[in-house]
Structures are given as C-alpha cells and as structure tokens.
PDB file of N, CA and C in Angstrom:
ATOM      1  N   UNK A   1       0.846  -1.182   0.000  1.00  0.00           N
ATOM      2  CA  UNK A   1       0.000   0.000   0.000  1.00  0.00           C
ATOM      3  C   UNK A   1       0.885   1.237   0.000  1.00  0.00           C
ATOM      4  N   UNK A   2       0.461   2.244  -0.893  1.00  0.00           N
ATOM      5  CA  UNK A   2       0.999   3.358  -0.696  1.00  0.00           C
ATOM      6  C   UNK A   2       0.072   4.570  -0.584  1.00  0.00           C
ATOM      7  N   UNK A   3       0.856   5.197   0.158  1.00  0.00           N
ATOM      8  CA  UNK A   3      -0.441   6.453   1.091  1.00  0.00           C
ATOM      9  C   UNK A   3      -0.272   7.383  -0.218  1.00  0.00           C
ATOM     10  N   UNK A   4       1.162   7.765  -0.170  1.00  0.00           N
ATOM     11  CA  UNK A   4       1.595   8.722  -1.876  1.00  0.00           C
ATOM     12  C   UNK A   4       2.435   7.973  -2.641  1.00  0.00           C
ATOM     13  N   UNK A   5       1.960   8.528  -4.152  1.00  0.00           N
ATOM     14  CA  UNK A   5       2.860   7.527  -4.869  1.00  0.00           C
ATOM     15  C   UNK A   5       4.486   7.731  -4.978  1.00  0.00           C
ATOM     16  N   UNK A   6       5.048   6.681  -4.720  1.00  0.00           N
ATOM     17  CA  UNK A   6       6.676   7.287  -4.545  1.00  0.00           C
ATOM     18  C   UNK A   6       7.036   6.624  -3.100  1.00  0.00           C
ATOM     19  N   UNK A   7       6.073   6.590  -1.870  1.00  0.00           N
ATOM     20  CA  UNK A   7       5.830   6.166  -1.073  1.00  0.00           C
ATOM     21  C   UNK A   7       6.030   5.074  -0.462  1.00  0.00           C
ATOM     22  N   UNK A   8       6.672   4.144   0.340  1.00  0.00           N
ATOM     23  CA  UNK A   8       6.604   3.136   0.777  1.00  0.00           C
ATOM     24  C   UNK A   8       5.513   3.054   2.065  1.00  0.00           C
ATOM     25  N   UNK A   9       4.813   2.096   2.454  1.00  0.00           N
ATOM     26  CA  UNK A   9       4.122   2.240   3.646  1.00  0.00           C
ATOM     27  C   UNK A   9       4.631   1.218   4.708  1.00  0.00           C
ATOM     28  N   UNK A  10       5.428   1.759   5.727  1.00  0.00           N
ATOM     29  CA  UNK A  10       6.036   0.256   6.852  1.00  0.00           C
ATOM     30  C   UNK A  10       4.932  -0.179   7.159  1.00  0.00           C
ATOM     31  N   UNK A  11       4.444   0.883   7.580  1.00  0.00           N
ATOM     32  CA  UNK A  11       2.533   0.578   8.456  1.00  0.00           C
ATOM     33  C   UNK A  11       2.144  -1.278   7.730  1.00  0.00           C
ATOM     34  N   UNK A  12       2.527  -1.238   7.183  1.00  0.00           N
ATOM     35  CA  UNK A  12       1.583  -2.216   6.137  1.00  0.00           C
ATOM     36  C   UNK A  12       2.326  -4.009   6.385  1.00  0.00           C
ATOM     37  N   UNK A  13       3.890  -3.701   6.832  1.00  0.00           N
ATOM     38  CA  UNK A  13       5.021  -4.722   6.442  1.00  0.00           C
ATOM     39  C   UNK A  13       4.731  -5.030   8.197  1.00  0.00           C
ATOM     40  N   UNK A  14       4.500  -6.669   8.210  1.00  0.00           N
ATOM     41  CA  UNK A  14       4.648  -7.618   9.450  1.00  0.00           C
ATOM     42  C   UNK A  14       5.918  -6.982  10.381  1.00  0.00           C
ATOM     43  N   UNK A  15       5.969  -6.618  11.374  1.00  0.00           N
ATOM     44  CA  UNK A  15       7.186  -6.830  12.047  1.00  0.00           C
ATOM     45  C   UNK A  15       7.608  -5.198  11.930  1.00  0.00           C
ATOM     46  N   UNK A  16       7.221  -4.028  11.451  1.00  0.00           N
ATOM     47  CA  UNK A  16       7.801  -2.917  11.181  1.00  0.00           C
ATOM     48  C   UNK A  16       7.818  -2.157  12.337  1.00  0.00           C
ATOM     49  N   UNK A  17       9.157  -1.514  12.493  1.00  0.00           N
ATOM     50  CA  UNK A  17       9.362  -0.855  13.443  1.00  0.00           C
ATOM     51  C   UNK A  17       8.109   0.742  13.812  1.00  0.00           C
ATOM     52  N   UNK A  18       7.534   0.925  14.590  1.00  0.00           N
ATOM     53  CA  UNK A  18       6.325   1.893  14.903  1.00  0.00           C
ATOM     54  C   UNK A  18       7.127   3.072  14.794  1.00  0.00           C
ATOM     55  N   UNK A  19       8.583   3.256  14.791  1.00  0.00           N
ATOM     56  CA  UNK A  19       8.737   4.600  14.722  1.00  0.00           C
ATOM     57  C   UNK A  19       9.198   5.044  12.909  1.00  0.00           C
ATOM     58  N   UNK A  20       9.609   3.648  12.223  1.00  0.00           N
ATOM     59  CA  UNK A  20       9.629   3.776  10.752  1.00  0.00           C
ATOM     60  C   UNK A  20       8.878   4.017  10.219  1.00  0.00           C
ATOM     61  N   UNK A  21       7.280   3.595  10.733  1.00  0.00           N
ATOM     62  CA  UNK A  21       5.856   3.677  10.293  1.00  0.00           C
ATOM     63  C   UNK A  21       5.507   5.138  10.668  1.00  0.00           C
ATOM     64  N   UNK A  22       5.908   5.451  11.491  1.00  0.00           N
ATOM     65  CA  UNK A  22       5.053   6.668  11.920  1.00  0.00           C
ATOM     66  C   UNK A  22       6.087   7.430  10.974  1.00  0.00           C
ATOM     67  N   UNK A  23       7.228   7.495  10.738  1.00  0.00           N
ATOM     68  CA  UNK A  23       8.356   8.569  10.245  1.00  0.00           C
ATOM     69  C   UNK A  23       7.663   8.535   8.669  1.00  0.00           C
ATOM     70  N   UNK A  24       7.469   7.749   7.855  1.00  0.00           N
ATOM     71  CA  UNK A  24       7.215   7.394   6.973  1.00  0.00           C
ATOM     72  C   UNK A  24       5.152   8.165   6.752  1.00  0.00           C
ATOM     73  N   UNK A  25       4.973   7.559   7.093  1.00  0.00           N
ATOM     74  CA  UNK A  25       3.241   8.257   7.344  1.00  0.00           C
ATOM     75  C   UNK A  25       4.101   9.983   7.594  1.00  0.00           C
ATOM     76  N   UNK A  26       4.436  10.458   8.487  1.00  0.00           N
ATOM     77  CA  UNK A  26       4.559  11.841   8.818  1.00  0.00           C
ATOM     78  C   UNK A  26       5.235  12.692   7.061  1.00  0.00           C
ATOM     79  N   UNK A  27       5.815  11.725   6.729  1.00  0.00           N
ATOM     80  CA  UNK A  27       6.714  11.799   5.387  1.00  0.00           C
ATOM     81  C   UNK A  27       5.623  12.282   4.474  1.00  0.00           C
ATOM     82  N   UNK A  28       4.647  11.222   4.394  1.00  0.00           N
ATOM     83  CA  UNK A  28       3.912  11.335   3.152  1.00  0.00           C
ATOM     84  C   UNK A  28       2.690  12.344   3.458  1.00  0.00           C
ATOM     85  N   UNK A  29       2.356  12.897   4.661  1.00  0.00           N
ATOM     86  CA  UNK A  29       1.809  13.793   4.941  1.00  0.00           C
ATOM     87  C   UNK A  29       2.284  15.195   4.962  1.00  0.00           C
ATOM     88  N   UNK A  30       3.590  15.279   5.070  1.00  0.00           N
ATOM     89  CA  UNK A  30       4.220  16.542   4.583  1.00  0.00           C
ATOM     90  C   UNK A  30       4.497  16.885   2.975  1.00  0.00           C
ATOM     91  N   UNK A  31       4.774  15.747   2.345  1.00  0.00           N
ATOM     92  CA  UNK A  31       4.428  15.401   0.753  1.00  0.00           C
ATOM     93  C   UNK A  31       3.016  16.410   0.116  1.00  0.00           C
ATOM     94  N   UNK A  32       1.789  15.104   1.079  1.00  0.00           N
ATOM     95  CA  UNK A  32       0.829  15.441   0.159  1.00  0.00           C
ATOM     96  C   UNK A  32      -0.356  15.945   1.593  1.00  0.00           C
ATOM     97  N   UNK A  33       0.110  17.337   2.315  1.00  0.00           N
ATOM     98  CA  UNK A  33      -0.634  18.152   2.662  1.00  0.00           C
ATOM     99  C   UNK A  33      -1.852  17.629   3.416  1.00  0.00           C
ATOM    100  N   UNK A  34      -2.875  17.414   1.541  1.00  0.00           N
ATOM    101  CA  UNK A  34      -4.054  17.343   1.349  1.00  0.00           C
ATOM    102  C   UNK A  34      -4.626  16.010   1.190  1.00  0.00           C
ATOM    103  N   UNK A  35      -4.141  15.258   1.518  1.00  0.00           N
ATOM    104  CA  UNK A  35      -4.095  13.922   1.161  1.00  0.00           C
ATOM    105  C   UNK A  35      -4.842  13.218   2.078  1.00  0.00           C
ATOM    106  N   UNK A  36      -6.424  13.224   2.142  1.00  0.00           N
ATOM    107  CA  UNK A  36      -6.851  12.261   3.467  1.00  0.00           C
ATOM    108  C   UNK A  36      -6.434  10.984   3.455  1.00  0.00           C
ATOM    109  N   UNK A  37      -5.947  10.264   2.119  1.00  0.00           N
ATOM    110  CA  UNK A  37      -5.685   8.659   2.520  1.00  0.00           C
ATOM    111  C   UNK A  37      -4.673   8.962   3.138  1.00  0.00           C
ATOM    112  N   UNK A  38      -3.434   9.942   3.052  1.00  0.00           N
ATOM    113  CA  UNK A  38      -2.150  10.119   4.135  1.00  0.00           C
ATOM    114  C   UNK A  38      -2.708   9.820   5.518  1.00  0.00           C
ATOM    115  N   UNK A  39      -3.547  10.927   5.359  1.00  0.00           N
ATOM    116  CA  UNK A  39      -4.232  11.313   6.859  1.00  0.00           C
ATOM    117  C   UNK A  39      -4.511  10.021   7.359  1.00  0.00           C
ATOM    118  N   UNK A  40      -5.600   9.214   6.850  1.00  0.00           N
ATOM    119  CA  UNK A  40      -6.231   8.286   7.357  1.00  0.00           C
ATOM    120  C   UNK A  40      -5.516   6.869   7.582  1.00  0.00           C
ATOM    121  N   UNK A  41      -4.101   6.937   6.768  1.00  0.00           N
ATOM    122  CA  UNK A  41      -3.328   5.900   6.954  1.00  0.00           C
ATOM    123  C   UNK A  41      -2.695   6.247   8.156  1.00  0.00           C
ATOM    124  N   UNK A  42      -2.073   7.428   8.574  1.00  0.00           N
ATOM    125  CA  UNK A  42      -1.839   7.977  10.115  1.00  0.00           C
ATOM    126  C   UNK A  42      -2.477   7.329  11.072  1.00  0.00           C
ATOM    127  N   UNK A  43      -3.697   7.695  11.099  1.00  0.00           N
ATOM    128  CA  UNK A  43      -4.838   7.244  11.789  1.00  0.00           C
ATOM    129  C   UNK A  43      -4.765   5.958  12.376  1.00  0.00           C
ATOM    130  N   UNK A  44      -4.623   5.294  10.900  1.00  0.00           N
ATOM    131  CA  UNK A  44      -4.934   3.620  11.123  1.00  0.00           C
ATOM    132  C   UNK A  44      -3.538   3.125  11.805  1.00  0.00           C
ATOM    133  N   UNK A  45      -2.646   3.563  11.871  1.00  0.00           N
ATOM    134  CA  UNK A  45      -1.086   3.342  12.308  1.00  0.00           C
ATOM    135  C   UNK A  45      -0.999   3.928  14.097  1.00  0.00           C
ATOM    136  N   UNK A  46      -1.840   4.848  14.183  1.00  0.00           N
ATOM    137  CA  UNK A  46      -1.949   5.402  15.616  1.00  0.00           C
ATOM    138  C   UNK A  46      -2.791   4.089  16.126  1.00  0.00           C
ATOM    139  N   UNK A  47      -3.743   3.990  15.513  1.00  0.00           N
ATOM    140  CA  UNK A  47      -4.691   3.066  16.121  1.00  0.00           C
ATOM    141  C   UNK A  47      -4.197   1.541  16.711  1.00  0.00           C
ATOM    142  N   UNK A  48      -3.243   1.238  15.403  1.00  0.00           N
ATOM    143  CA  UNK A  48      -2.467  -0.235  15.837  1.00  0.00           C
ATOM    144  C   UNK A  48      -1.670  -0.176  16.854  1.00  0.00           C
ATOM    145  N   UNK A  49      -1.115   1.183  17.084  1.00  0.00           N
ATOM    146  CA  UNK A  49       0.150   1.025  18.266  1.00  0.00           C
ATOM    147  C   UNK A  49      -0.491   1.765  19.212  1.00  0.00           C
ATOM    148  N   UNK A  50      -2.236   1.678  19.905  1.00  0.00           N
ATOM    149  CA  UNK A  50      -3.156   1.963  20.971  1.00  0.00           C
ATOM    150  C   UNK A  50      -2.964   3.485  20.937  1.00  0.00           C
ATOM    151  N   UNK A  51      -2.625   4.081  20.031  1.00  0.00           N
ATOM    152  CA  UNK A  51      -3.229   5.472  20.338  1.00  0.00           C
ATOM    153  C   UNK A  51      -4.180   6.007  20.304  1.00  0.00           C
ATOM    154  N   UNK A  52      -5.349   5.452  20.495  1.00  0.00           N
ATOM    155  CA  UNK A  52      -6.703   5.720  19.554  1.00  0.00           C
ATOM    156  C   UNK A  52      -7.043   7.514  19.608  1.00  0.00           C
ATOM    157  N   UNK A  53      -6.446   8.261  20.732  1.00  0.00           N
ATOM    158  CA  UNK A  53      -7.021   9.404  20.729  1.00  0.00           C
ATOM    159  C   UNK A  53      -6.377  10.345  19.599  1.00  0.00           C
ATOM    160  N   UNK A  54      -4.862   9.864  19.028  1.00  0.00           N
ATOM    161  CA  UNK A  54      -4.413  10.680  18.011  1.00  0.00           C
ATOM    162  C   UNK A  54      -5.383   9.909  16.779  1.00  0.00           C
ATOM    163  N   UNK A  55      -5.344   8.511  16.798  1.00  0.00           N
ATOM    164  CA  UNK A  55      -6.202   7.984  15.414  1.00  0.00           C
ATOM    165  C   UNK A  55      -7.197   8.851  15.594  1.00  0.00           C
ATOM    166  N   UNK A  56      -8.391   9.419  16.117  1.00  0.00           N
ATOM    167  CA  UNK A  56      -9.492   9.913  16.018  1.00  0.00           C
ATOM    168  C   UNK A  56      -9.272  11.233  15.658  1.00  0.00           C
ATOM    169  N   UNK A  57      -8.218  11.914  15.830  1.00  0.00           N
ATOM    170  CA  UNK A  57      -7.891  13.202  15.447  1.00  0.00           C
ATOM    171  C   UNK A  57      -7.757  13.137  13.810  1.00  0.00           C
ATOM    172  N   UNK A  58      -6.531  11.749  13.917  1.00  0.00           N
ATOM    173  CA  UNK A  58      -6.594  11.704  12.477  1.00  0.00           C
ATOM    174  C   UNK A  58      -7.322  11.733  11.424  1.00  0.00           C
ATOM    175  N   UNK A  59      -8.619  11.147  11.811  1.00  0.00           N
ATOM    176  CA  UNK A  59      -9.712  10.129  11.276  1.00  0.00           C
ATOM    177  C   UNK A  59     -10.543  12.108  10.649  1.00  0.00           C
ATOM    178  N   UNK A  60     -10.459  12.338  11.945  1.00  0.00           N
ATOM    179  CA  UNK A  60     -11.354  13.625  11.837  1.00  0.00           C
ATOM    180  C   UNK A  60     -10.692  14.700  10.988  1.00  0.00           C
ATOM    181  N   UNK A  61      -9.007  14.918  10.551  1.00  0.00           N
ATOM    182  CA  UNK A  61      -8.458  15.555   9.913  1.00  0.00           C
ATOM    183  C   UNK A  61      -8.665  14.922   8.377  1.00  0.00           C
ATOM    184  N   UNK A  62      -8.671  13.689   8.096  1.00  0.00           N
ATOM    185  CA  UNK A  62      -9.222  13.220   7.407  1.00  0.00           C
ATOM    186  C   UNK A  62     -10.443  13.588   6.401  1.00  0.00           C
ATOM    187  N   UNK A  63     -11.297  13.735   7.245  1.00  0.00           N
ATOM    188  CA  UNK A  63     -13.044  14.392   6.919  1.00  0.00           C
ATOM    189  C   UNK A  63     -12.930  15.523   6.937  1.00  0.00           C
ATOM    190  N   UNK A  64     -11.950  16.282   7.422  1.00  0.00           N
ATOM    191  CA  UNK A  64     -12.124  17.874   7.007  1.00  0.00           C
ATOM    192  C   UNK A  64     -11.022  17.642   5.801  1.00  0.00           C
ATOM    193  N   UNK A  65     -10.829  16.699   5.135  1.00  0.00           N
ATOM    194  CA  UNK A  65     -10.111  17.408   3.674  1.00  0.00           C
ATOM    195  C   UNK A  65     -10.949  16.577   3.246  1.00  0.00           C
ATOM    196  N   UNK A  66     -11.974  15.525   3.166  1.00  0.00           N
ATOM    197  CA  UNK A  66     -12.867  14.424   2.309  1.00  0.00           C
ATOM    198  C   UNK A  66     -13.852  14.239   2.940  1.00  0.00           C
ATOM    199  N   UNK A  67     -15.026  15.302   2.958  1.00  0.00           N
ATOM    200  CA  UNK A  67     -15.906  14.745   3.919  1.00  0.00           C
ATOM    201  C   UNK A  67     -16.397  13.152   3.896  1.00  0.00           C
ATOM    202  N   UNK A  68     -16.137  12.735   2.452  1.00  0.00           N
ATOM    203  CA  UNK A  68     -17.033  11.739   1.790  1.00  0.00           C
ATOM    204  C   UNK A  68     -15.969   9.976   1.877  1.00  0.00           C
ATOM    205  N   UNK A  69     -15.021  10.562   3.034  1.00  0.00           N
ATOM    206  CA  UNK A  69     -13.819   9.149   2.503  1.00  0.00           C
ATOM    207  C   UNK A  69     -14.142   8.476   3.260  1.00  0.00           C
ATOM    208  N   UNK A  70     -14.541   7.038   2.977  1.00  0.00           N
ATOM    209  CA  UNK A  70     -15.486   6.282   3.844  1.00  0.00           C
ATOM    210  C   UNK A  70     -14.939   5.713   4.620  1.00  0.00           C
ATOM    211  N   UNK A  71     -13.596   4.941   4.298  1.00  0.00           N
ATOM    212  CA  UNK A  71     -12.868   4.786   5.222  1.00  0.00           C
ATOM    213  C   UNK A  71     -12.946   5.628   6.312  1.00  0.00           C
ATOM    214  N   UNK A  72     -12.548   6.621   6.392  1.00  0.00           N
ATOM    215  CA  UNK A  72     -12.213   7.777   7.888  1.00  0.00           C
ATOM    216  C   UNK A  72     -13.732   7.432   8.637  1.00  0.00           C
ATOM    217  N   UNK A  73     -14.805   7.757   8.052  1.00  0.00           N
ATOM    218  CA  UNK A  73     -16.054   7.146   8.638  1.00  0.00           C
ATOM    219  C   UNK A  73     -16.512   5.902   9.637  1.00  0.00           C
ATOM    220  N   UNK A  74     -15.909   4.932   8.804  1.00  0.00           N
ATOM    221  CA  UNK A  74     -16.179   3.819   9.509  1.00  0.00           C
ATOM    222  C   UNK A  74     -14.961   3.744  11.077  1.00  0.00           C
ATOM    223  N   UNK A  75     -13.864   3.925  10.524  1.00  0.00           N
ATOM    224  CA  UNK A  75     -12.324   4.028  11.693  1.00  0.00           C
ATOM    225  C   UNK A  75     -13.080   5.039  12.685  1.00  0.00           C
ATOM    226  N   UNK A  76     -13.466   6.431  12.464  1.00  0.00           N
ATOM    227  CA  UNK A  76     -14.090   6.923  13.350  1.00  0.00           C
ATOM    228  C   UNK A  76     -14.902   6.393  14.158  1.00  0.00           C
ATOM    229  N   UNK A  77     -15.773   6.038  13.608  1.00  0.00           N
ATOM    230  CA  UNK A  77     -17.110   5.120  13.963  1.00  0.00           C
ATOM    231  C   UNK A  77     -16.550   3.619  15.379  1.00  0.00           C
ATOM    232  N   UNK A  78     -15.808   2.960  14.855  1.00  0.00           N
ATOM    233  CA  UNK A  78     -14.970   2.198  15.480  1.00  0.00           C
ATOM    234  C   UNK A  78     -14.683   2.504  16.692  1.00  0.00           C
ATOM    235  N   UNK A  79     -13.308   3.960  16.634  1.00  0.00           N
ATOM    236  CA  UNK A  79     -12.846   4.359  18.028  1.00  0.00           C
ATOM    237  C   UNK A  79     -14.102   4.730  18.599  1.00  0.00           C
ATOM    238  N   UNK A  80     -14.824   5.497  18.185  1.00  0.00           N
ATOM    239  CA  UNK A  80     -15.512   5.914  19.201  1.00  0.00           C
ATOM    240  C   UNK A  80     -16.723   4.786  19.828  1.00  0.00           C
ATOM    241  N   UNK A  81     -17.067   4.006  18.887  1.00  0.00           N
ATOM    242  CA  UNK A  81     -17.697   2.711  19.963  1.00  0.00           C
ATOM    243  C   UNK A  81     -16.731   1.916  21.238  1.00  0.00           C
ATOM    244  N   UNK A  82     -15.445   1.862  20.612  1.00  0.00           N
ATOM    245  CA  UNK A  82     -14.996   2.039  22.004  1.00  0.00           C
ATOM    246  C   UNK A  82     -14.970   2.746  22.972  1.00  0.00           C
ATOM    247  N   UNK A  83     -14.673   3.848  22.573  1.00  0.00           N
ATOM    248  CA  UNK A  83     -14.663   4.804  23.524  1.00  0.00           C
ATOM    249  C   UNK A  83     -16.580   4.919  24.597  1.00  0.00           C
ATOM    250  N   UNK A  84     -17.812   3.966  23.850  1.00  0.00           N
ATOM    251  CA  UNK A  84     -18.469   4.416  23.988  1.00  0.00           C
ATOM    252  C   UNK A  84     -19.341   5.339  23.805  1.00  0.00           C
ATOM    253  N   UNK A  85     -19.387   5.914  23.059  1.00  0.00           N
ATOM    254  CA  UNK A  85     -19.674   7.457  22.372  1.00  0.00           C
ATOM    255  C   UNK A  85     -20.767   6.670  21.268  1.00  0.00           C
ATOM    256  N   UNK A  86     -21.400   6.084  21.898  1.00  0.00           N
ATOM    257  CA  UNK A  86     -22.623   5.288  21.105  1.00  0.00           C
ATOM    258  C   UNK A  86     -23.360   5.974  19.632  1.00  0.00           C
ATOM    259  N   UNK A  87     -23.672   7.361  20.627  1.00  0.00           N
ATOM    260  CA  UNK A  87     -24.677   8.467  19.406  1.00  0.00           C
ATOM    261  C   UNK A  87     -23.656   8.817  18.406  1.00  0.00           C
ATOM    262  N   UNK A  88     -22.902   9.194  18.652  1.00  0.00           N
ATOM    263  CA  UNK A  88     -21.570   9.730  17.820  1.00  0.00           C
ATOM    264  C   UNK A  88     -21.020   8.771  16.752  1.00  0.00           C
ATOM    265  N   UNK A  89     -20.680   7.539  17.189  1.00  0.00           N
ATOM    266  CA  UNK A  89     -20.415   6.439  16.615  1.00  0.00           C
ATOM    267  C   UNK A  89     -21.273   5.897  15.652  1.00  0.00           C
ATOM    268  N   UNK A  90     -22.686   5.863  15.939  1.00  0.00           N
ATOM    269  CA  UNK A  90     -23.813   5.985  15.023  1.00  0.00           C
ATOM    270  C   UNK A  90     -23.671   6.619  13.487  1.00  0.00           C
ATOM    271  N   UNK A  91     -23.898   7.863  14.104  1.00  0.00           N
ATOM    272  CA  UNK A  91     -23.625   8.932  13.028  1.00  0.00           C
ATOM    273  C   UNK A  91     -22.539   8.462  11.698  1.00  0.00           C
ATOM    274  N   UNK A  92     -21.721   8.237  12.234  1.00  0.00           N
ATOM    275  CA  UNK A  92     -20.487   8.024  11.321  1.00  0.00           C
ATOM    276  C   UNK A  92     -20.516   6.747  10.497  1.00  0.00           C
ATOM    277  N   UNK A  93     -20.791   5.667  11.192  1.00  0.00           N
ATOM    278  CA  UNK A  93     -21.284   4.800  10.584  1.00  0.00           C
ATOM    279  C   UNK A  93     -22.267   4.445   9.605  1.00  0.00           C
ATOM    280  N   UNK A  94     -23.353   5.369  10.203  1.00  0.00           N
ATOM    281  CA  UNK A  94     -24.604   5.538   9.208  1.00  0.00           C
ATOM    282  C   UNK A  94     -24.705   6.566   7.910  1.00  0.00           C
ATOM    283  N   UNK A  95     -23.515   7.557   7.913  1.00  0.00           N
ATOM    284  CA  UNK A  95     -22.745   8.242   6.547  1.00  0.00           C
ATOM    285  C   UNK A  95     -21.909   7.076   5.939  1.00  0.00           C
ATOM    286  N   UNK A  96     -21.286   6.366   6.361  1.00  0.00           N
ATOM    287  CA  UNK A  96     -20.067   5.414   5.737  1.00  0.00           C
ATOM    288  C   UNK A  96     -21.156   4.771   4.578  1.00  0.00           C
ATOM    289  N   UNK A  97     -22.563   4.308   5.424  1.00  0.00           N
ATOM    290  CA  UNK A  97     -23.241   3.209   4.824  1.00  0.00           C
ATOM    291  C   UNK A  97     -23.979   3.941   3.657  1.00  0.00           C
ATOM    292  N   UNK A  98     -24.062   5.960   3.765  1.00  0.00           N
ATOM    293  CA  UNK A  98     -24.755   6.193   2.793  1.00  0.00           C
ATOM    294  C   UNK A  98     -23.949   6.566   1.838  1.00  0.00           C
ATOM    295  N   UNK A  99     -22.788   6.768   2.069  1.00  0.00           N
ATOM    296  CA  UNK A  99     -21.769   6.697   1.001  1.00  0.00           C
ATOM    297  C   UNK A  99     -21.484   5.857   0.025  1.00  0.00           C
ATOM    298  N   UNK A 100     -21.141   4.661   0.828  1.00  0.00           N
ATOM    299  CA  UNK A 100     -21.192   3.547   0.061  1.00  0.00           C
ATOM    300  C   UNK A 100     -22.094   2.306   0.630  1.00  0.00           C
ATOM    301  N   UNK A 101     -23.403   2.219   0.445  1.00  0.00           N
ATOM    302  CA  UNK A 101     -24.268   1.548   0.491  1.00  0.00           C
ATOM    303  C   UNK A 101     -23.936  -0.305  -0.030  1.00  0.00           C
ATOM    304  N   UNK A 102     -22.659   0.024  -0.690  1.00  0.00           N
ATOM    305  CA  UNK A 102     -22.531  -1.618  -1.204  1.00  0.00           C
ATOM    306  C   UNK A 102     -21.442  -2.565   0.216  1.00  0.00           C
ATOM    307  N   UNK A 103     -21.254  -1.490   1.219  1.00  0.00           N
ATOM    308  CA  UNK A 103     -20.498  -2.223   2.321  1.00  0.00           C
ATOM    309  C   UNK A 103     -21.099  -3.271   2.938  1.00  0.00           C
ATOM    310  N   UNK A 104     -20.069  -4.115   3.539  1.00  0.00           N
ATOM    311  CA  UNK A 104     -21.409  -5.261   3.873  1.00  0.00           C
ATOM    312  C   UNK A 104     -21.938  -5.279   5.211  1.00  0.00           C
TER     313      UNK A 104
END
C-alpha cells in the first residue's frame, strides 16, 4: 500500500518498526498536505500502536479534507464505539453506509 505515490508504507510490512511507520506516514503527509488517505493511513497506524485518541484526530483531519472518505467514517465510527460514544459512533457509521451503500 501506498499512502503517496513514490511512497513506501512500513505501516503495512509484518514486524515494522512503529517509529519507521510513523516517520514514513509523517513523510507522506508533509508530501501530500491534502491527502486524506495520508491522513487516514496515520490514523490507522496510531490506532495499531493503541493510540486511539491521536487515530481519532486523524480520522477527523481526514473528513475535514474528504468529507465523503469512507474509510475515515467507519475508523471513526470504530474508536468511538470504544470509547463508547454510542450516538456519535452511530452517526459516522450511518454516513459510511450512505456513502457507500454496497459495504457489507
């Protein structure tokens, strides 16, 4: 997977060191700015190594450059059912599904 093209993603490789992943994600977000899959690959990389409160930042920086990226939707949706945040979690989920209605 690549977040930008040119890009390698550690995030992605078994066994990758969390600070290569994160250096690399921070990389391709200084690259490409505007880039919610950057963003949202951040996200998903905070999330694996229990950060969930930066993933949700991410998730949400995400949707302010794509309101419509379904991914960030559903990952949102996710943390915050953990977190509990039931109504909130709703919401996000129930855009993911009107976005793309073919999810299963």
């Amino acid at each position: 997977m690549q977040l930008v093209p040119g890009i390698s993603s550690a995030q992605t490789m078994p066994g990758a060191p969390a600070d290569r992943a994160a250096s690399e994600s921070e990389t391709a977000i200084r690259l490409a700015q505007k880039s919610a899959q950057a963003h949202c690959g951040f996200g998903v990389l905070m999330e694996k190594h229990g950060e969930p409160e930066e993933a949700i930042a991410k998730d949400l920086q995400t949707l302010q450059l794509d309101p419509a990226y379904v991914d960030a939707h559903i990952d949102l949706g996710t943390l915050l059912l953990g977190r509990a945040e039931l109504t909130e979690d709703r919401e996000y989920v129930e855009r993911a599904f009107a976005l793309n209605p073919k999810l299963p």
